[in-house]
C-alpha atoms as a PDB file:
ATOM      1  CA  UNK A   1      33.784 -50.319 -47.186  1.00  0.00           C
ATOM      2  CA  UNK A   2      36.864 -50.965 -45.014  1.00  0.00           C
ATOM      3  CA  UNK A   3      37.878 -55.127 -44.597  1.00  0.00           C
ATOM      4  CA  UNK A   4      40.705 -56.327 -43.108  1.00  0.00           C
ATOM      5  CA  UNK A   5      41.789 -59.861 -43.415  1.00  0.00           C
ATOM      6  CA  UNK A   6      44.864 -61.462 -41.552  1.00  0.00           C
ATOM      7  CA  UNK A   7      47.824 -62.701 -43.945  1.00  0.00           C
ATOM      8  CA  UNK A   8      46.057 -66.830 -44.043  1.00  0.00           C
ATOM      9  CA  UNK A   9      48.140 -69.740 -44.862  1.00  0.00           C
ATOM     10  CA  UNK A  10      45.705 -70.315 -47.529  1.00  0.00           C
ATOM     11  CA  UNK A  11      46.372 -67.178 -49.226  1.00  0.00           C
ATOM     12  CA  UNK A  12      42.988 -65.429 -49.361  1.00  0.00           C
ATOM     13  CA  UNK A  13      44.409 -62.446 -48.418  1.00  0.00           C
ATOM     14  CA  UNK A  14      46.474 -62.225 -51.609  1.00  0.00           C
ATOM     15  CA  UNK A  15      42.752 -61.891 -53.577  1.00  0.00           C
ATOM     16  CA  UNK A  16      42.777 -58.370 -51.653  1.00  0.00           C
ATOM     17  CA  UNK A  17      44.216 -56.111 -54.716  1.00  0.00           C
ATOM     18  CA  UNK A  18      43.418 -52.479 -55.876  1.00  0.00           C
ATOM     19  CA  UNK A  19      40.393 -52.563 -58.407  1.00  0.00           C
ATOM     20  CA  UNK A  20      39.411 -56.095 -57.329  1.00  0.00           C
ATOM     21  CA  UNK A  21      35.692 -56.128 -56.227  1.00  0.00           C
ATOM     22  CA  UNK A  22      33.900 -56.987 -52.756  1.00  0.00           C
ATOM     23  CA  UNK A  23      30.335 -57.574 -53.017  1.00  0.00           C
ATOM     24  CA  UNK A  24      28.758 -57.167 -49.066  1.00  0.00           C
ATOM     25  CA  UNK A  25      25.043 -56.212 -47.787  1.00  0.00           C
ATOM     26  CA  UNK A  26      24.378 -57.666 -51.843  1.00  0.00           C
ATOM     27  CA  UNK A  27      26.163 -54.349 -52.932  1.00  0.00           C
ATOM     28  CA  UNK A  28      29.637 -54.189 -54.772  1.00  0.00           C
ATOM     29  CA  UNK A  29      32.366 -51.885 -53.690  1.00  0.00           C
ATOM     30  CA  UNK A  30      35.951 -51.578 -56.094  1.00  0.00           C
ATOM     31  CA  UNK A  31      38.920 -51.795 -54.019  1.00  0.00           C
ATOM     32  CA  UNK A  32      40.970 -47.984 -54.298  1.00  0.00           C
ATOM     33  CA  UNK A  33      43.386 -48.796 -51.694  1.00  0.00           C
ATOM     34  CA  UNK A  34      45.507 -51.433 -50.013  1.00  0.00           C
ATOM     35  CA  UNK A  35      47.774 -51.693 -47.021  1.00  0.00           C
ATOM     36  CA  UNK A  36      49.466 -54.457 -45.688  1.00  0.00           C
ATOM     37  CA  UNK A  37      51.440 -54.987 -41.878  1.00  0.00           C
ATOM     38  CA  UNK A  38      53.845 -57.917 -41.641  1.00  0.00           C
ATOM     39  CA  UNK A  39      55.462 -58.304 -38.247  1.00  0.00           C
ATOM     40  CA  UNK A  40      55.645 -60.455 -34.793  1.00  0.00           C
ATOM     41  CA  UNK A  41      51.857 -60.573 -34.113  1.00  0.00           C
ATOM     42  CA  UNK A  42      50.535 -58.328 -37.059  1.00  0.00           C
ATOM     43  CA  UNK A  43      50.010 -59.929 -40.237  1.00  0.00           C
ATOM     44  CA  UNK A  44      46.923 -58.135 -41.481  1.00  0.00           C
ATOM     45  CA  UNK A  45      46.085 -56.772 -45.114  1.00  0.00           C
ATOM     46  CA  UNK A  46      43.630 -53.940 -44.921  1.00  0.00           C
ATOM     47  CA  UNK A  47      41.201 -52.824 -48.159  1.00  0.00           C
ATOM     48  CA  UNK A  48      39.164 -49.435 -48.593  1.00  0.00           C
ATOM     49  CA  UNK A  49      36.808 -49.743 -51.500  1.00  0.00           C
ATOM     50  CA  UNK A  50      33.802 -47.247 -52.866  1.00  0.00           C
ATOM     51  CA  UNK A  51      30.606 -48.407 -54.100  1.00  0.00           C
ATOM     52  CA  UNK A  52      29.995 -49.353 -57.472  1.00  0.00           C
ATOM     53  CA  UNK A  53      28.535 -46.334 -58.450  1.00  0.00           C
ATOM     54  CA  UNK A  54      31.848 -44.044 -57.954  1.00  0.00           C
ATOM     55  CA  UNK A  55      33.176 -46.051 -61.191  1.00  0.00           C
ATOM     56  CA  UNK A  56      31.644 -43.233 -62.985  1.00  0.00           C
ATOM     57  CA  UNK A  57      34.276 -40.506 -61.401  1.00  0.00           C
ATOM     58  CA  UNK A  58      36.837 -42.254 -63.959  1.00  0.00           C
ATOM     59  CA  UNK A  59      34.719 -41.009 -66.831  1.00  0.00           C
ATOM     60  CA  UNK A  60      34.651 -37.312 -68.019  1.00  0.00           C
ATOM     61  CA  UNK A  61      31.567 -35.183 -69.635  1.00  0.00           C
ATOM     62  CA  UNK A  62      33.417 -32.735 -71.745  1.00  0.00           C
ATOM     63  CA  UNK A  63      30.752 -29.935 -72.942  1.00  0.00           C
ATOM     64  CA  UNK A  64      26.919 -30.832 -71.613  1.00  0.00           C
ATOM     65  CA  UNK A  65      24.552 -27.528 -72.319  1.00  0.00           C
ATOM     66  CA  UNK A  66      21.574 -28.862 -70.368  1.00  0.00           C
ATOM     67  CA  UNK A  67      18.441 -26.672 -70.918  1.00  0.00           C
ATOM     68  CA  UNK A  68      14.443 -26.878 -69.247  1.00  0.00           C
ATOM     69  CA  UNK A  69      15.337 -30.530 -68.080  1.00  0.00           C
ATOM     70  CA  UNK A  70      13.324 -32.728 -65.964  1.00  0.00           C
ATOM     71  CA  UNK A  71      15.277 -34.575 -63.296  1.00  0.00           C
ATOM     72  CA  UNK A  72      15.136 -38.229 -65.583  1.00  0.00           C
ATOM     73  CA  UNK A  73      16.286 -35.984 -68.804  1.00  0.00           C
ATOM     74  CA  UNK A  74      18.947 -33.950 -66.965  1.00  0.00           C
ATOM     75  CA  UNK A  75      20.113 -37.343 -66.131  1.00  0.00           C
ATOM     76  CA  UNK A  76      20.264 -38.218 -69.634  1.00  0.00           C
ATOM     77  CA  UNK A  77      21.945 -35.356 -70.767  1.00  0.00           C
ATOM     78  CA  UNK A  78      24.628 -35.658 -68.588  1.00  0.00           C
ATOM     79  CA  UNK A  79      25.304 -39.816 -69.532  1.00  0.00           C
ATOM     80  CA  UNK A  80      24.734 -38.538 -73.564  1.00  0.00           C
ATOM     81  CA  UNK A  81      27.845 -36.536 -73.109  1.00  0.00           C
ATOM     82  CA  UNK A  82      30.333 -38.398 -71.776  1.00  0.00           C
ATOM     83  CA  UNK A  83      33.238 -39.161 -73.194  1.00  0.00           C
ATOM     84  CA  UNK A  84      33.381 -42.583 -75.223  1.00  0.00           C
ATOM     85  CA  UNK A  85      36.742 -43.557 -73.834  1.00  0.00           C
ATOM     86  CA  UNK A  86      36.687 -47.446 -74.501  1.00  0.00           C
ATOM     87  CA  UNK A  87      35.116 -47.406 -78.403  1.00  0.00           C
ATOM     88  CA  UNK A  88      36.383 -51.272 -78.057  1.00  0.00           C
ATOM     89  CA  UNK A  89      34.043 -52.218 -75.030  1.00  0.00           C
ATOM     90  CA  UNK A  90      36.954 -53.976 -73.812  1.00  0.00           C
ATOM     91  CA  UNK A  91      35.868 -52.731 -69.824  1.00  0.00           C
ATOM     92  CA  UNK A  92      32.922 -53.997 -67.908  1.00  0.00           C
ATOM     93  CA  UNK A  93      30.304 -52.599 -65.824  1.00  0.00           C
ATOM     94  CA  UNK A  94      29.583 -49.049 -67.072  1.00  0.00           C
ATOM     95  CA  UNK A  95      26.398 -50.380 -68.231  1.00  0.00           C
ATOM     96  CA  UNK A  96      24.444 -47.996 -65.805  1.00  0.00           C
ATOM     97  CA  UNK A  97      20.688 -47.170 -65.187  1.00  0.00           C
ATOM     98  CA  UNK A  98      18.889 -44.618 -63.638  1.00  0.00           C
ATOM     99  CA  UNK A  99      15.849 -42.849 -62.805  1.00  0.00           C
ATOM    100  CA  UNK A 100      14.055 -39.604 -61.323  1.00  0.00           C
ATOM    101  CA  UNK A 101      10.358 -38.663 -60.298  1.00  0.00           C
ATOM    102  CA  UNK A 102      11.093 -34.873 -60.096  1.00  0.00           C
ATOM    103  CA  UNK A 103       9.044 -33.141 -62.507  1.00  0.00           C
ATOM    104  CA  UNK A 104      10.412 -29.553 -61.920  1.00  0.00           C
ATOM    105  CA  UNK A 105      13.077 -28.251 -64.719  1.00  0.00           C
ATOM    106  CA  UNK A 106      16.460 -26.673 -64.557  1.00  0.00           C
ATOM    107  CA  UNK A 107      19.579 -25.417 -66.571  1.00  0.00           C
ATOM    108  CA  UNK A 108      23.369 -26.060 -66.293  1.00  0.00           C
ATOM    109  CA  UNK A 109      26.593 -26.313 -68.275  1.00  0.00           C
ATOM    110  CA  UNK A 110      29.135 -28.666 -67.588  1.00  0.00           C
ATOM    111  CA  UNK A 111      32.365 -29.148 -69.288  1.00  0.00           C
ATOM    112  CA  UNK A 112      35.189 -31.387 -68.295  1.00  0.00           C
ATOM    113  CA  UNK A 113      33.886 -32.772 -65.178  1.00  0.00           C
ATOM    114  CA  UNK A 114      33.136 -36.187 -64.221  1.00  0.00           C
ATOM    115  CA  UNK A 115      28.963 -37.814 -64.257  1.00  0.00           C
ATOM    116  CA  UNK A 116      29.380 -38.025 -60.457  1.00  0.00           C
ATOM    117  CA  UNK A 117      30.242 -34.186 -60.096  1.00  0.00           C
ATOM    118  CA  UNK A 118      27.327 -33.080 -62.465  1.00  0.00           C
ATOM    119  CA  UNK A 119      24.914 -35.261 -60.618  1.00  0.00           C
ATOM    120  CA  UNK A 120      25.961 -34.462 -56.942  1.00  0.00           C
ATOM    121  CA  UNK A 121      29.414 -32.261 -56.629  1.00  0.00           C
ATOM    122  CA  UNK A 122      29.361 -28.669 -58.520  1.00  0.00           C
ATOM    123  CA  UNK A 123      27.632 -25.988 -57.197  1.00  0.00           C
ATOM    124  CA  UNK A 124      24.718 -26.321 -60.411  1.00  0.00           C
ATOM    125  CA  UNK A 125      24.780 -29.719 -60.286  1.00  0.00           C
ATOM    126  CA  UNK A 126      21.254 -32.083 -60.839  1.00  0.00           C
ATOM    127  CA  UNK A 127      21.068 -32.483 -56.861  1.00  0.00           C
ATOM    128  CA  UNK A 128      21.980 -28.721 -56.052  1.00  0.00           C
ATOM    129  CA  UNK A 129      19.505 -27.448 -58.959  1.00  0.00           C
ATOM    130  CA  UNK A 130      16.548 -29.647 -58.339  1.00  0.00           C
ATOM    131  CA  UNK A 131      16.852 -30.531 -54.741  1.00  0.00           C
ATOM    132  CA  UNK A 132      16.778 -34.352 -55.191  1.00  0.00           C
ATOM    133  CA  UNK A 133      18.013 -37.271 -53.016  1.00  0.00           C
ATOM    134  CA  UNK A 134      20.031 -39.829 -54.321  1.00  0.00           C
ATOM    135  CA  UNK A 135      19.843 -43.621 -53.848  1.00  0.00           C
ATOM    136  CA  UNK A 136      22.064 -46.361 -55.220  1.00  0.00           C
ATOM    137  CA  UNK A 137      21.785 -49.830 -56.236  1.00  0.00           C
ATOM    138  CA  UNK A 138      25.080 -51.374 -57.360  1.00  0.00           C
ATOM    139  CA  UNK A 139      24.218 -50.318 -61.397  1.00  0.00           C
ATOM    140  CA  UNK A 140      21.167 -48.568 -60.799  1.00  0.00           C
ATOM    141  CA  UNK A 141      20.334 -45.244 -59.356  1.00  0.00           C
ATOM    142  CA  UNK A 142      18.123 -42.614 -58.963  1.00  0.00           C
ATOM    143  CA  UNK A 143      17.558 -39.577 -57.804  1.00  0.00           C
ATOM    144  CA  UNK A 144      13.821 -38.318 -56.167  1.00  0.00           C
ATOM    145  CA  UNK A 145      12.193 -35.835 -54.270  1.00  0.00           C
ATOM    146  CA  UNK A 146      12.841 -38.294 -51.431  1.00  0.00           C
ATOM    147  CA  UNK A 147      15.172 -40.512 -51.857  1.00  0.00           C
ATOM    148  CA  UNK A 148      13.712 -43.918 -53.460  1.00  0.00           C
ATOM    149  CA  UNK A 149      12.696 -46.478 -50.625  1.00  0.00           C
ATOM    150  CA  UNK A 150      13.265 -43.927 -47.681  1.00  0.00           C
ATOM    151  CA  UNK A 151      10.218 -44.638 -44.962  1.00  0.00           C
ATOM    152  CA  UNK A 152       9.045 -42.589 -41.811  1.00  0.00           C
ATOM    153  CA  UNK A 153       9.311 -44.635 -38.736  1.00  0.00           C
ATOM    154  CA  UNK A 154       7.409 -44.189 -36.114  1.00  0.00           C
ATOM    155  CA  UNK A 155       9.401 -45.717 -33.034  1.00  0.00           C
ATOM    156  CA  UNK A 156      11.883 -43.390 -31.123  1.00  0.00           C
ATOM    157  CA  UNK A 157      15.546 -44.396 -30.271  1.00  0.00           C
ATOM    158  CA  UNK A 158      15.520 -43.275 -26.690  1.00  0.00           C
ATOM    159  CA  UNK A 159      19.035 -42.727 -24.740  1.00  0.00           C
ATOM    160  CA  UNK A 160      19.735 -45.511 -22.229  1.00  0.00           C
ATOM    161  CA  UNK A 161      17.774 -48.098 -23.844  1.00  0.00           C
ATOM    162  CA  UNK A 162      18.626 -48.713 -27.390  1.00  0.00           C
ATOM    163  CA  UNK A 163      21.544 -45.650 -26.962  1.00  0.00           C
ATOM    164  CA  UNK A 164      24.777 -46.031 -25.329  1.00  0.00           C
ATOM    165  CA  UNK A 165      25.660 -42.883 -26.732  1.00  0.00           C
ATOM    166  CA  UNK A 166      24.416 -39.615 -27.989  1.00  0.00           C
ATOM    167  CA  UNK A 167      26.320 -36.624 -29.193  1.00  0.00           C
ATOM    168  CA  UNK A 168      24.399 -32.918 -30.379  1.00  0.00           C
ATOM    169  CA  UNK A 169      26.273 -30.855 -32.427  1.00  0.00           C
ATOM    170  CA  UNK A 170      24.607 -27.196 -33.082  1.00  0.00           C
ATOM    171  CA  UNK A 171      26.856 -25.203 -36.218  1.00  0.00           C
ATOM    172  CA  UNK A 172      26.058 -21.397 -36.956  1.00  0.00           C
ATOM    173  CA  UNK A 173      29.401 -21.732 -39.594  1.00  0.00           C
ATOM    174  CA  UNK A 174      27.047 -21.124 -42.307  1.00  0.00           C
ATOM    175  CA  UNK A 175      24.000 -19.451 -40.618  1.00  0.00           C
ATOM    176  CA  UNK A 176      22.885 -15.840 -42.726  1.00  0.00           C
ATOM    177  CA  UNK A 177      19.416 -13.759 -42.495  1.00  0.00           C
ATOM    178  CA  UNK A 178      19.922 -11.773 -45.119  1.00  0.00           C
ATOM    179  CA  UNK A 179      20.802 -13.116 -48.700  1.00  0.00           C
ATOM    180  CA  UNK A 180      21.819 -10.933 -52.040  1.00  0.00           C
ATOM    181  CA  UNK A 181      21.790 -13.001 -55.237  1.00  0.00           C
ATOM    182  CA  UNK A 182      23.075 -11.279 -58.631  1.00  0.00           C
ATOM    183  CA  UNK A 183      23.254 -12.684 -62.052  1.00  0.00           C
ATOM    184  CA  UNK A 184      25.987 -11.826 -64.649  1.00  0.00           C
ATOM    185  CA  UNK A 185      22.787  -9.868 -66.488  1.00  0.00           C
ATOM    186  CA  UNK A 186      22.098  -7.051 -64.215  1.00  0.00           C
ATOM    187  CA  UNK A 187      19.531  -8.956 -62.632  1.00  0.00           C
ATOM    188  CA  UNK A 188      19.241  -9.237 -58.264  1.00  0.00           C
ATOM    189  CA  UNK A 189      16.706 -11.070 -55.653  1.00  0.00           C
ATOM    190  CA  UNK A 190      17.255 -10.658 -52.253  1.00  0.00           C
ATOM    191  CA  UNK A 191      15.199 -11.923 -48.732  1.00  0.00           C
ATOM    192  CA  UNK A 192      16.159 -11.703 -45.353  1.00  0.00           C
ATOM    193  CA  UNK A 193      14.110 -12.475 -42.056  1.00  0.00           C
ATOM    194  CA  UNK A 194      14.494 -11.733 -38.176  1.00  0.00           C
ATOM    195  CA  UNK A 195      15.459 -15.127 -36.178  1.00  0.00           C
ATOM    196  CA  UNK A 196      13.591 -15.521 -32.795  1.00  0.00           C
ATOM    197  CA  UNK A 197      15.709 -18.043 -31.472  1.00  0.00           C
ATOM    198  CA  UNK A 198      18.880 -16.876 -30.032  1.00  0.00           C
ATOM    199  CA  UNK A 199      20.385 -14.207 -32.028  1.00  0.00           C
ATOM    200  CA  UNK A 200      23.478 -11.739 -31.658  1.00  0.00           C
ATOM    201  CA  UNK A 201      23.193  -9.487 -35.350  1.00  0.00           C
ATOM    202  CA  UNK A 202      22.369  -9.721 -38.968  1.00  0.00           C
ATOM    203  CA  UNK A 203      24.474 -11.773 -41.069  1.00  0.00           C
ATOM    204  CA  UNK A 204      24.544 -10.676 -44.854  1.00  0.00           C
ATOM    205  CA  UNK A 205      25.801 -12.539 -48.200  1.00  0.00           C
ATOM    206  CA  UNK A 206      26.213 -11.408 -51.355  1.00  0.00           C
ATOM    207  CA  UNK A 207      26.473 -13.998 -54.377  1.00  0.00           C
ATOM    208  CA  UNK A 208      27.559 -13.748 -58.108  1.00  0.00           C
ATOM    209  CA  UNK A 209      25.865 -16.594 -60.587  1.00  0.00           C
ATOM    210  CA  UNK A 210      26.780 -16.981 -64.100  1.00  0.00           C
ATOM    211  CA  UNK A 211      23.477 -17.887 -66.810  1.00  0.00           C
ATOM    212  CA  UNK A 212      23.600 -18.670 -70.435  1.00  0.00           C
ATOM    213  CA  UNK A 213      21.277 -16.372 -70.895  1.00  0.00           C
ATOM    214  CA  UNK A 214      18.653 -14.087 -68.972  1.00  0.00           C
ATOM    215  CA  UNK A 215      16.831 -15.919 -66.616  1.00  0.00           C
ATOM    216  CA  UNK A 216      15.032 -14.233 -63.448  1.00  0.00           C
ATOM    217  CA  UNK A 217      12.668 -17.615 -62.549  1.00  0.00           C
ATOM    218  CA  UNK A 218      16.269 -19.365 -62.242  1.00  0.00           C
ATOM    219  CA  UNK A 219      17.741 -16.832 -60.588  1.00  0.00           C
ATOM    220  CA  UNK A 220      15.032 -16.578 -57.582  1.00  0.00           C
ATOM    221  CA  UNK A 221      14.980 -20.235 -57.669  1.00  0.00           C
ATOM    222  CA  UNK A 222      18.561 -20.384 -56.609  1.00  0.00           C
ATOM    223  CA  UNK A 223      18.373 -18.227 -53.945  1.00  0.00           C
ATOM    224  CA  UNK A 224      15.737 -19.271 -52.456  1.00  0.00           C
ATOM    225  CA  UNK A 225      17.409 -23.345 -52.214  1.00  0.00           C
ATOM    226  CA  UNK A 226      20.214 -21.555 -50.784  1.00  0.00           C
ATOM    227  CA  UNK A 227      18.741 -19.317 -47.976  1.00  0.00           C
ATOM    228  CA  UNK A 228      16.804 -22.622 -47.186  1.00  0.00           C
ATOM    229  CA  UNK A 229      19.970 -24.238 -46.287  1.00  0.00           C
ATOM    230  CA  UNK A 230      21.446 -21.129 -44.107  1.00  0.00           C
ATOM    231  CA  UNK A 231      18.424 -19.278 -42.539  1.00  0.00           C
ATOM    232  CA  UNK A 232      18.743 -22.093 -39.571  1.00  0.00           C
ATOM    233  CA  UNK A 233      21.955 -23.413 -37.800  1.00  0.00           C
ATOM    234  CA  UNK A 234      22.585 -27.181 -39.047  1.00  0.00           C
ATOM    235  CA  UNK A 235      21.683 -29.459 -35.865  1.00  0.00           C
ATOM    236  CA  UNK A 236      23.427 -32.975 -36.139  1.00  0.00           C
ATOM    237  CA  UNK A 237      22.862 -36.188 -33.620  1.00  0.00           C
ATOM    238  CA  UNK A 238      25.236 -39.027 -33.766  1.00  0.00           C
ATOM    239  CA  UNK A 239      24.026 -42.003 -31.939  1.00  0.00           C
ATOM    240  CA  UNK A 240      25.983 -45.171 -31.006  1.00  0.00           C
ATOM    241  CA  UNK A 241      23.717 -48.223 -30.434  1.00  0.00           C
ATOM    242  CA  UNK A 242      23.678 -51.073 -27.334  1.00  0.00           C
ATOM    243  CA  UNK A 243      24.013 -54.352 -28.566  1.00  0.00           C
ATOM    244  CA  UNK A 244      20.276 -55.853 -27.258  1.00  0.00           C
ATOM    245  CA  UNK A 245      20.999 -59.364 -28.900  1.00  0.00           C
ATOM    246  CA  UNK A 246      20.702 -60.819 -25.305  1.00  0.00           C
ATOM    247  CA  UNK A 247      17.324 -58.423 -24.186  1.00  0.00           C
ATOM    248  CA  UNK A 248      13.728 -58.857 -24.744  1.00  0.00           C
ATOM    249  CA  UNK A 249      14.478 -55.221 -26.759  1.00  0.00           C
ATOM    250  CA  UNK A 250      16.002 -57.387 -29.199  1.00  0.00           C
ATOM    251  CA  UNK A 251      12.662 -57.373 -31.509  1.00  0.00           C
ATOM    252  CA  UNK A 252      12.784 -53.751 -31.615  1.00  0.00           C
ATOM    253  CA  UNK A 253      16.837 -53.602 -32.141  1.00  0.00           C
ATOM    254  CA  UNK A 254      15.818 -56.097 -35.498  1.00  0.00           C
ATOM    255  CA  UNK A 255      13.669 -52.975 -36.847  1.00  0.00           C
ATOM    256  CA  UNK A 256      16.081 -50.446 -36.217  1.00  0.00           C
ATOM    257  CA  UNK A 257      18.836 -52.527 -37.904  1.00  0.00           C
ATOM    258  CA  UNK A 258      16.838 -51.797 -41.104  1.00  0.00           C
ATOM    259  CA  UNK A 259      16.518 -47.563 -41.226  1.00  0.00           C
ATOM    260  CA  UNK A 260      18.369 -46.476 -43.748  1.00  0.00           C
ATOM    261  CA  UNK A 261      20.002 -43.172 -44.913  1.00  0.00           C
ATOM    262  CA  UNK A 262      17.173 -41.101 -46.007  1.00  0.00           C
ATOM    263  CA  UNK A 263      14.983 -42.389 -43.154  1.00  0.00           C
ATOM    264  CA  UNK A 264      12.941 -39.840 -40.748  1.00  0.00           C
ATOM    265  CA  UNK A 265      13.343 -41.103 -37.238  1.00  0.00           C
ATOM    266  CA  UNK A 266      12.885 -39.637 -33.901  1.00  0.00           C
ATOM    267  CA  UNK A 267      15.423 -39.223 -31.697  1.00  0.00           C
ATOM    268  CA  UNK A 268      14.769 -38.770 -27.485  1.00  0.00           C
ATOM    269  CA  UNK A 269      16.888 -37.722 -24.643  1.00  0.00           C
ATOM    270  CA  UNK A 270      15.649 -36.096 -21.240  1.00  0.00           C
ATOM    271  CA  UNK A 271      18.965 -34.851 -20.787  1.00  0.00           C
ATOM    272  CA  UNK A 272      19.446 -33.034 -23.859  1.00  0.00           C
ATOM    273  CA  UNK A 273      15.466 -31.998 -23.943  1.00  0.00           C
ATOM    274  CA  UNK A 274      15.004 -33.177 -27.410  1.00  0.00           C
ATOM    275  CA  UNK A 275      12.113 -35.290 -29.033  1.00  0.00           C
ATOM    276  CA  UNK A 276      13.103 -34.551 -32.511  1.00  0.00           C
ATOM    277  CA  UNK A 277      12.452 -36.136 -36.190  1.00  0.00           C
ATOM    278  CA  UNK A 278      15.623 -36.637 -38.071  1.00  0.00           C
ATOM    279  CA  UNK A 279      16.512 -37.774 -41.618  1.00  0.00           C
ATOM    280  CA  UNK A 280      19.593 -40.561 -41.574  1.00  0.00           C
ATOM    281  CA  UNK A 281      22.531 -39.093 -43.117  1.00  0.00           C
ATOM    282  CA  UNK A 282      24.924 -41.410 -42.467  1.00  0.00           C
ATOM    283  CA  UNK A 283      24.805 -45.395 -41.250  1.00  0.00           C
ATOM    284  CA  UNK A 284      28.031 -47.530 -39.728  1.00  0.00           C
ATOM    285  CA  UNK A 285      27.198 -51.349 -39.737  1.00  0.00           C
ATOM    286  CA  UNK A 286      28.808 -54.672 -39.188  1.00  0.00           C
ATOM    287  CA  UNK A 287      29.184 -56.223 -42.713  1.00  0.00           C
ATOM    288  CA  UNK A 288      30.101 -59.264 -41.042  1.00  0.00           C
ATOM    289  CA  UNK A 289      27.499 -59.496 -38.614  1.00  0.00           C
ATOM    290  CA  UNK A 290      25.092 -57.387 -40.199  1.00  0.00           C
ATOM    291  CA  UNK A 291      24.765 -55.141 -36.718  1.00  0.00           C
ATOM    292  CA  UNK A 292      24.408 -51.618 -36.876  1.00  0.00           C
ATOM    293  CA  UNK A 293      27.064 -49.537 -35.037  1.00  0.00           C
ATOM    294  CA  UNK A 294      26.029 -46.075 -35.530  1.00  0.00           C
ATOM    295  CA  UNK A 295      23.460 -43.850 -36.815  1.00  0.00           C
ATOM    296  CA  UNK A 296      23.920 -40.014 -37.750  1.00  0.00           C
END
């Protein structure tokens, strides 16, 4: 959340501190960083603030051996081993919930790394070892299959209607057809496959991952979660709405002001020659005015 408020007679602006909370859209976001302009015109005081849910990056899970977990147990192995760093209970709002529907199970050893990095950020993190999605509610969250409350909707965003904008952005960076995965037992699994879309020459990886102990069914696992992520380029659409307050399109514009990252949508353009479904990965609204700005 970014909010800046002009330097007020009344002082409101002086409520704008680091750690201080803004609650917006009914979700709170902690203040991380403050600047302030003072000068012939410019009296603002600008604030930067992360959900709720990134409170949990101050805390630290020093040695978690997580082993056969579901995704609601890996969960709770990773909260039973953090760090009790306020034995007083002199802080507030680490009082956290959470929840997960995937049934499949998966390994992983964390020490010395924050809850948010073992859920989402390490390479065998929950998200990167059981391919869930996560969703947050100010002290809840969970992570799903699909992420919790994500719908399919079946209208299109067409270009020069609701669209004032549309960007495509195709990226072979990480693109490979042929994957090598090795274990630190002696153990390999490999696939590759022939693209028929445009395509120059092989490209090849080789990979080195470290297991407790022996374990082949991981170790194909893994490799295959990764070559799903690489065997195509990543395609990415950014689209900038109209404002249709004023149009009869405005009943439409309400429904689109409620997709939602995890959404499917479809996106078309007769320039571009696309009539594609994509899943929202990232949303830009008006906090103020509840509009929404942008859609990725």
């Amino acid at each position: 959340l970014t909010l800046t408020h002009p330097v007020d007679a009344e002082g409101k602006w002086r409520h704008l501190l680091e750690w201080n909370i803004i609650k917006a859209g009914g979700q709170l976001f902690r203040i991380y960083n403050k600047s302030t302009t003072i000068s012939l015109g410019n009296r603002l005081r600008t604030v930067r603030a992360r959900h709720i849910f990134y409170d949990l990056n101050a805390k630290m899970v020093l040695d978690a051996d997580i082993k056969k977990k579901d995704g609601y147990d890996f969960i709770k192995s990773i909260f039973e081993n953090i760090m009790d760093d306020d034995p007083g209970h002199n802080y507030l709002f680490y009082n956290f919930s959470y929840d997960s529907d995937i049934t499949d199970t998966a390994d992983a050893v964390y020490k010395n790394i924050t809850p948010v990095a073992a859920l989402m950020g390490e390479d065998n993190s929950l998200i990167n070892r059981l391919k869930g999605e996560l969703y947050r509610d100010n002290f809840y969250f969970s992570v799903n299959r699909k992420k919790e409350k994500a719908v399919t909707h079946e209208q299109k965003i067409r270009y020069g209607i609701e669209m004032i904008e549309i960007s495509e952005e195709v990226d072979y960076s990480d693109f490979v057809t042929n994957v090598r995965f090795y274990d630190n037992h002696g153990n390999g699994w490999g696939v590759s496959y022939t693209p028929t879309t445009r395509f120059v020459h092989n490209v090849t990886r080789v990979f080195y991952v470290t297991y407790p102990e022996p374990n082949y069914e991981q170790l194909v696992k893994d490799g295959q979660d990764y070559f799903g992520t690489v065997w195509r380029p990543k395609v990415t659409y950014t689209v900038r709405f109209a404002n249709l307050r004023d149009t009869e399109l405005y009943r439409d514009y309400i429904q689109m002001k409620n997709w939602n990252v995890g959404d499917t949508v479809t996106i078309y353009s007769e320039e571009l020659d696309i009539d594609t479904e994509q899943k929202v990965m990232r949303k830009v609204t008006d906090a103020l005015t509840g509009e929404t700005i942008e859609i990725v």
